[in-house]
Protein backbone atom coordinates (compact mmCIF):
# COMPACT_ATOMS: atom_id res chain seq x y z
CA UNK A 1 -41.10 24.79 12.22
CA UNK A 2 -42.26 28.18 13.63
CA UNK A 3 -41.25 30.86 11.18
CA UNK A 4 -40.76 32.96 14.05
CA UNK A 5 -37.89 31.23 15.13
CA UNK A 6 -35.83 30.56 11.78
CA UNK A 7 -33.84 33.31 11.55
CA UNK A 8 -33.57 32.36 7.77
CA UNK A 9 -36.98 32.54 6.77
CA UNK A 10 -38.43 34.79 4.24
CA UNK A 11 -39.16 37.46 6.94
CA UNK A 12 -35.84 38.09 8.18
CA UNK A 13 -32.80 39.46 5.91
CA UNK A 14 -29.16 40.02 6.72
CA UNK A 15 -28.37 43.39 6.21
CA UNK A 16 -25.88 45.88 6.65
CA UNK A 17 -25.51 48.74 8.88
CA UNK A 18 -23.27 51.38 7.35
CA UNK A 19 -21.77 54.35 9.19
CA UNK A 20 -21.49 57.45 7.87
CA UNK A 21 -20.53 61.17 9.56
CA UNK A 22 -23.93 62.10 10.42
CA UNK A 23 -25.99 59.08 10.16
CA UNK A 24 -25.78 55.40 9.51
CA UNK A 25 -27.64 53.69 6.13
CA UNK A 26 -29.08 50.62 5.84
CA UNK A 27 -28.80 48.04 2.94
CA UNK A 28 -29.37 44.10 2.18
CA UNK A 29 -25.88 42.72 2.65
CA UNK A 30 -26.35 41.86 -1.25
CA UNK A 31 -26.19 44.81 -2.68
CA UNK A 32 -22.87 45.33 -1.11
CA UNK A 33 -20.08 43.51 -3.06
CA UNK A 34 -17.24 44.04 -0.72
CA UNK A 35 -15.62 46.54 2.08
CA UNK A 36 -12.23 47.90 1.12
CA UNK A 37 -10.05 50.10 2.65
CA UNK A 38 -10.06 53.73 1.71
CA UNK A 39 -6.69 54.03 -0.43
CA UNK A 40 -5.52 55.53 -3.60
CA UNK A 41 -8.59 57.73 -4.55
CA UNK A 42 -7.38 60.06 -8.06
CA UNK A 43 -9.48 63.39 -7.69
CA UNK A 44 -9.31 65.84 -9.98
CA UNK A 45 -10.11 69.53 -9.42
CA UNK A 46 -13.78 69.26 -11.84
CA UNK A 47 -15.47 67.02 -9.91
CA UNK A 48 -18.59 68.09 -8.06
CA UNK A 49 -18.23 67.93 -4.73
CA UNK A 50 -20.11 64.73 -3.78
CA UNK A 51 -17.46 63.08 -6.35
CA UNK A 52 -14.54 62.11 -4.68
CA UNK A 53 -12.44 61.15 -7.51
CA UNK A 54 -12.07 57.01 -8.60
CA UNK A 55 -10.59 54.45 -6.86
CA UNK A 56 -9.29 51.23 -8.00
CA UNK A 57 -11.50 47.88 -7.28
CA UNK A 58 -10.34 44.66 -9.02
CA UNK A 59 -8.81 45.94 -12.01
CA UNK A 60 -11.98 48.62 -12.26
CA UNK A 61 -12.19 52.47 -11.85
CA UNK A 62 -15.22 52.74 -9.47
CA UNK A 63 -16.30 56.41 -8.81
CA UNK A 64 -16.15 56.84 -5.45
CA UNK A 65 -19.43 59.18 -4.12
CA UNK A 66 -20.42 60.89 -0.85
CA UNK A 67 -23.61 60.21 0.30
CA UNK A 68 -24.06 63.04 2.64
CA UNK A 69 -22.49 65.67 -0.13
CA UNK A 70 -24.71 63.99 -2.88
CA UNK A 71 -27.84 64.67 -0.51
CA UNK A 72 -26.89 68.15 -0.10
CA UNK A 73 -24.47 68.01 2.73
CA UNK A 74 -20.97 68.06 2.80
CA UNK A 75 -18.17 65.01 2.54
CA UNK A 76 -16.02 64.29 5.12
CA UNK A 77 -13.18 62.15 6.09
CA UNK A 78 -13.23 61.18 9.23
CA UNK A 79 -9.95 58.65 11.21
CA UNK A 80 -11.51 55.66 9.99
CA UNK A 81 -12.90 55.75 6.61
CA UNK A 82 -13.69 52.54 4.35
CA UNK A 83 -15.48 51.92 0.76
CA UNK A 84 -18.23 49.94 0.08
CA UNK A 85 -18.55 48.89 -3.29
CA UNK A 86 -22.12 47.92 -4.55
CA UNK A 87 -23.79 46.67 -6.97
CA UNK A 88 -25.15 49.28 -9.59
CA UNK A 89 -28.77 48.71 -10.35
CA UNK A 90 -29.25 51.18 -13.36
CA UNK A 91 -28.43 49.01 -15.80
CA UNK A 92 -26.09 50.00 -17.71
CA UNK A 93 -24.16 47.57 -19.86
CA UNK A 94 -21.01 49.67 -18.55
CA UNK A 95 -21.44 50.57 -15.12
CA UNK A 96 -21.54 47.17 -12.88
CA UNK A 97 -20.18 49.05 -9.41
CA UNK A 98 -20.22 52.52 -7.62
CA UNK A 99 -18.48 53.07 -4.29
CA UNK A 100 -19.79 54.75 -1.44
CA UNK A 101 -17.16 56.56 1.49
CA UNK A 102 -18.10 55.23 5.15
CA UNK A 103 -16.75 56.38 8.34
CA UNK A 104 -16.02 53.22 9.98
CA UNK A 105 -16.48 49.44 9.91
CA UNK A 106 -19.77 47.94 8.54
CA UNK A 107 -22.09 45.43 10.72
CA UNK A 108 -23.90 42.81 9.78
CA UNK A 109 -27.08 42.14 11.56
CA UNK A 110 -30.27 40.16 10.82
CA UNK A 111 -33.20 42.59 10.45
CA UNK A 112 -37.14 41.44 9.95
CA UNK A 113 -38.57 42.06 6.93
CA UNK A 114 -40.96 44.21 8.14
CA UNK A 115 -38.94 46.70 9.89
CA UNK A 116 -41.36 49.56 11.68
CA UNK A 117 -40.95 53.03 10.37
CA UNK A 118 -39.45 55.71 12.14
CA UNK A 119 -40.53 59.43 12.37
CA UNK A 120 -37.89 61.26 10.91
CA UNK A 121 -36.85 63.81 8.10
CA UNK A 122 -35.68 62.50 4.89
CA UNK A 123 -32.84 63.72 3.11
CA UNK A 124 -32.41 63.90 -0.56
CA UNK A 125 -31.57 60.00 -1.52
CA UNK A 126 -33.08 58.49 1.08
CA UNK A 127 -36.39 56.34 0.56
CA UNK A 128 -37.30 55.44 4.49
CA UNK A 129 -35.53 55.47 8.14
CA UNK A 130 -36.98 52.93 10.24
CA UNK A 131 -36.02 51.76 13.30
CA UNK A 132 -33.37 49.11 14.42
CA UNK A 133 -32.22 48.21 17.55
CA UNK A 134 -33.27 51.36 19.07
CA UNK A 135 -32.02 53.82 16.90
CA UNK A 136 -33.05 55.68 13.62
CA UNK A 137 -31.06 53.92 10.31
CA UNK A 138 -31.66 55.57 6.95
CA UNK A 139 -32.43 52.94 3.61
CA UNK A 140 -30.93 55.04 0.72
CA UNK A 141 -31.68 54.97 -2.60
CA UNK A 142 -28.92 53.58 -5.09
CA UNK A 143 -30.61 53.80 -7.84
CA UNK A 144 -31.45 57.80 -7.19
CA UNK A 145 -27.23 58.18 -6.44
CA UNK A 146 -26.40 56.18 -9.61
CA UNK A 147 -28.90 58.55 -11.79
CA UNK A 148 -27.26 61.48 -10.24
CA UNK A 149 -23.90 59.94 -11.97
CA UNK A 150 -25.52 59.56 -15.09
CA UNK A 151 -27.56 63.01 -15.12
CA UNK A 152 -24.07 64.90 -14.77
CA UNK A 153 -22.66 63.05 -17.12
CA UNK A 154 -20.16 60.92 -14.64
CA UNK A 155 -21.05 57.69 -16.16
């Protein structure tokens, strides 16, 4: 069979396009363990502001983080927000799970392995933006946003 037309072969991947305010990130759908909704976040008045507090995933306290205010920007709510939880990749015996604020619903796509680069500015925490169906998606780094957890002393 023609790899070219198994969308399961080793050069395609499902992945995940999520949407935040002022740009949209791109992950394997893998290292996202689940969406939830946005709901019963505990902040407290310390945190630095790309900490949103923690928020309550399967009997866990998962802090919940803002990309855009961990890369310098500044965290926003917008009508629709959601949570992704992921998997942490530091590892750390006891930190399994961060959660990441998202402005909308998640899609799923199938991407090529070899996605083509795009020419664009990269913020703090992000490793590449390429290009997917015409547009300019972001591939953050997790392992950068969980370090910044651990260097202020969050985790």
């Amino acid at each position: 069979m023609n790899q070219a037309a198994n969308p399961n072969s080793a050069d395609s991947l499902t992945a995940l396009l999520l949407p935040l305010a002022d740009r949209t990130l791109l992950l394997p759908n893998v290292a996202v363990a689940e969406i939830i909704p946005y709901r019963g976040v505990q902040t407290a008045s310390d945190l630095p502001p790309w900490l949103l507090g923690q928020i309550g995933w399967r009997d866990l306290r998962l802090p919940l983080l803002s990309f855009e205010a961990a890369g310098g920007g500044r965290a926003q709510l917008g009508a629709t927000p959601r949570v992704a939880v992921f998997n942490a990749l530091g590892g750390r015996p006891r930190v399994k799970f961060l959660a990441l604020l998202l402005q909308g619903i998640p899609r799923s796509l199938k991407v090529d392995a070899r996605l083509p680069r795009a020419e664009a500015a990269l913020a703090p925490l992000e490793l590449a933006a390429v290009q997917v169906e015409g547009g300019v998606v972001r591939i953050p780094d997790l392992q950068a946003l969980e370090q910044k957890l651990a260097d202020a002393g969050l985790i």
